[in-house]
C-alpha atoms as a PDB file:
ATOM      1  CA  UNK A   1       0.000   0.000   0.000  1.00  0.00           C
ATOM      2  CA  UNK A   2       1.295   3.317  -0.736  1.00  0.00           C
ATOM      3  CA  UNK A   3       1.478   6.398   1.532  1.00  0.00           C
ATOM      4  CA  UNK A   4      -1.475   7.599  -0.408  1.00  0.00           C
ATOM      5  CA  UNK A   5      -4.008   4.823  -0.207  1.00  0.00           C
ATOM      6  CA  UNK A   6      -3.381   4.989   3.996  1.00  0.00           C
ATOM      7  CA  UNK A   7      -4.041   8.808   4.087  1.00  0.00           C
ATOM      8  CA  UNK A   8      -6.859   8.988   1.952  1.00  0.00           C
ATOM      9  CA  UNK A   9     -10.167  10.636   3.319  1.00  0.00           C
ATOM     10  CA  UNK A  10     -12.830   8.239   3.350  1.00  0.00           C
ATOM     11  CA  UNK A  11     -16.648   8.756   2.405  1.00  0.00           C
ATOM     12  CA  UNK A  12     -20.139   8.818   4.522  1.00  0.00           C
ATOM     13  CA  UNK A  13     -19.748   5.172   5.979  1.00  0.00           C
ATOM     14  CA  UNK A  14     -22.707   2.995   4.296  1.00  0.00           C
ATOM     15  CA  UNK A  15     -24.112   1.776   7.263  1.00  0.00           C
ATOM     16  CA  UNK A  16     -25.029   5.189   8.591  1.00  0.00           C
ATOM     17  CA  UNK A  17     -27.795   5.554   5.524  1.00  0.00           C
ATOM     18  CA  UNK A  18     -28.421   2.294   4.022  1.00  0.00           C
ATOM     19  CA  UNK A  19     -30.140  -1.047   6.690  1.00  0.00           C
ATOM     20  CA  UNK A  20     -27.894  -3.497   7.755  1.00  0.00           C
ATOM     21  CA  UNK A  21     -28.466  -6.960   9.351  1.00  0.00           C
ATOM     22  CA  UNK A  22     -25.932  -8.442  11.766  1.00  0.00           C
ATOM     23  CA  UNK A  23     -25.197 -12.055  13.139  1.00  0.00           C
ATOM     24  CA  UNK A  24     -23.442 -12.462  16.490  1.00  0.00           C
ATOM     25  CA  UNK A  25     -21.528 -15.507  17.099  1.00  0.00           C
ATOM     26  CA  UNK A  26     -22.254 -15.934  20.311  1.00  0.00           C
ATOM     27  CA  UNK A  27     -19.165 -18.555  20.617  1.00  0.00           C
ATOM     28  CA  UNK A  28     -16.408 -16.733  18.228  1.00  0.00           C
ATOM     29  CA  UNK A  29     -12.484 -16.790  20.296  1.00  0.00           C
ATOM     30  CA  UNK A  30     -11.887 -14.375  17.378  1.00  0.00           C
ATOM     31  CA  UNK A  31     -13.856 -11.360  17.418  1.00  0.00           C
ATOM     32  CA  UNK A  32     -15.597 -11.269  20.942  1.00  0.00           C
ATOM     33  CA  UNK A  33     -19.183 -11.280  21.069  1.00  0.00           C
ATOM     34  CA  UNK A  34     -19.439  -7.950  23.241  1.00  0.00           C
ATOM     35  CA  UNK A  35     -17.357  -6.362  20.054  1.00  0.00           C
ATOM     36  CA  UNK A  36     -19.544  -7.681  17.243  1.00  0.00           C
ATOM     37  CA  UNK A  37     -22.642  -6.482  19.080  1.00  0.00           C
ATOM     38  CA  UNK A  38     -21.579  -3.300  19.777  1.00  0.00           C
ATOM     39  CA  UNK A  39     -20.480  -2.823  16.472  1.00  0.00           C
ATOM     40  CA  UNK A  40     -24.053  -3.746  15.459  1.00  0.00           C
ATOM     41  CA  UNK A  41     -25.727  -1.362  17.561  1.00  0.00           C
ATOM     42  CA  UNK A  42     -23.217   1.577  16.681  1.00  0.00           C
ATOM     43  CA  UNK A  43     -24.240   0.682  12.809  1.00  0.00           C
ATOM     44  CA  UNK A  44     -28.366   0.543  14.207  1.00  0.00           C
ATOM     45  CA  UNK A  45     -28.392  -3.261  12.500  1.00  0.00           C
ATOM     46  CA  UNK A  46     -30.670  -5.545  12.968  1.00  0.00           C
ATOM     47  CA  UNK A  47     -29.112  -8.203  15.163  1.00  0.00           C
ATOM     48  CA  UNK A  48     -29.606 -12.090  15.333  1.00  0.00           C
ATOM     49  CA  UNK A  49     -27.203 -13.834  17.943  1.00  0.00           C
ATOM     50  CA  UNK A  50     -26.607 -17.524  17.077  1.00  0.00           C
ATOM     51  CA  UNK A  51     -24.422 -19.998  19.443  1.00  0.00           C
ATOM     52  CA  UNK A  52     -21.727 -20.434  16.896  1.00  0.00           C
ATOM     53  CA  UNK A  53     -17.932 -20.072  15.844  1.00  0.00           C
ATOM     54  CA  UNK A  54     -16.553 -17.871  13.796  1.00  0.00           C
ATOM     55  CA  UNK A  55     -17.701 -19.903  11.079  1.00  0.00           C
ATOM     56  CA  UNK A  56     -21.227 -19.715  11.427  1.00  0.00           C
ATOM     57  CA  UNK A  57     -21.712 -20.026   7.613  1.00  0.00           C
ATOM     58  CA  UNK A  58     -20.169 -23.215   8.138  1.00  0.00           C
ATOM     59  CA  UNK A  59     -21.773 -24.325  11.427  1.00  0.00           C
ATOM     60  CA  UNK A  60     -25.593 -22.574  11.148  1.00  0.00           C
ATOM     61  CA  UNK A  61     -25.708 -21.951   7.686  1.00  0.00           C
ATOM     62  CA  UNK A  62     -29.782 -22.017   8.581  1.00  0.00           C
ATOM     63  CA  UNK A  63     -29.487 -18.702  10.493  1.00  0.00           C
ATOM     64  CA  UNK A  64     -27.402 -17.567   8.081  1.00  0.00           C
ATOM     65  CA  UNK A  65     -29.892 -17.915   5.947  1.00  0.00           C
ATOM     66  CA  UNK A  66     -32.568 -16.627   7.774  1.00  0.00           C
ATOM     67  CA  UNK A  67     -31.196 -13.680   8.409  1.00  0.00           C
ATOM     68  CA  UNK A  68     -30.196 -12.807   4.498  1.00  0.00           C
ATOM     69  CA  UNK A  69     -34.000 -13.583   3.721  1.00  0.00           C
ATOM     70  CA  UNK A  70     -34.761 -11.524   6.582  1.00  0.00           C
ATOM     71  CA  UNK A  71     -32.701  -8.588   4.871  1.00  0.00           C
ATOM     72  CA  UNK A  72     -34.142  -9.426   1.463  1.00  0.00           C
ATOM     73  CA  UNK A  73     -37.758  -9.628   2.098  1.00  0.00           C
ATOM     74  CA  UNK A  74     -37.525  -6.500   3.913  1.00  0.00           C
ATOM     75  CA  UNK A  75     -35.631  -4.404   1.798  1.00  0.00           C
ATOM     76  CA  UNK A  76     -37.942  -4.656  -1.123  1.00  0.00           C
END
């Protein structure tokens, strides 16, 4: 990365204008659940908390699922 690319201004973020959905991995040693949700309620997401790993696609693809139907049907 150059200089350039690290200093760069960045624009509105998305997730202050446009609905977002969220799963919490309840069970994730990677990215604490406290942090995800808090990160989800700074962005005003929707939130879903699933007992899962960091690879909930893996693990509960079902809630996965769920919750990107969830997004779709509502965003329509």
């Amino acid at each position: 990365m150059t200089q350039a690319a690290l200093a760069e201004d960045s624009a509105e973020p998305a997730w202050k204008t446009i609905p977002s959905w969220n799963l919490v991995a309840t069970q994730d040693l990677n990215i604490p659940a406290k942090a995800q949700a808090f990160m989800a309620e700074r962005a005003g997401s929707r939130t879903v908390r699933v007992k899962a790993s960091h690879a909930a696609s893996v693990s509960r693809p079902d809630k996965v699922t769920d919750l990107i139907g969830e997004a779709a049907r509502t965003v329509r």
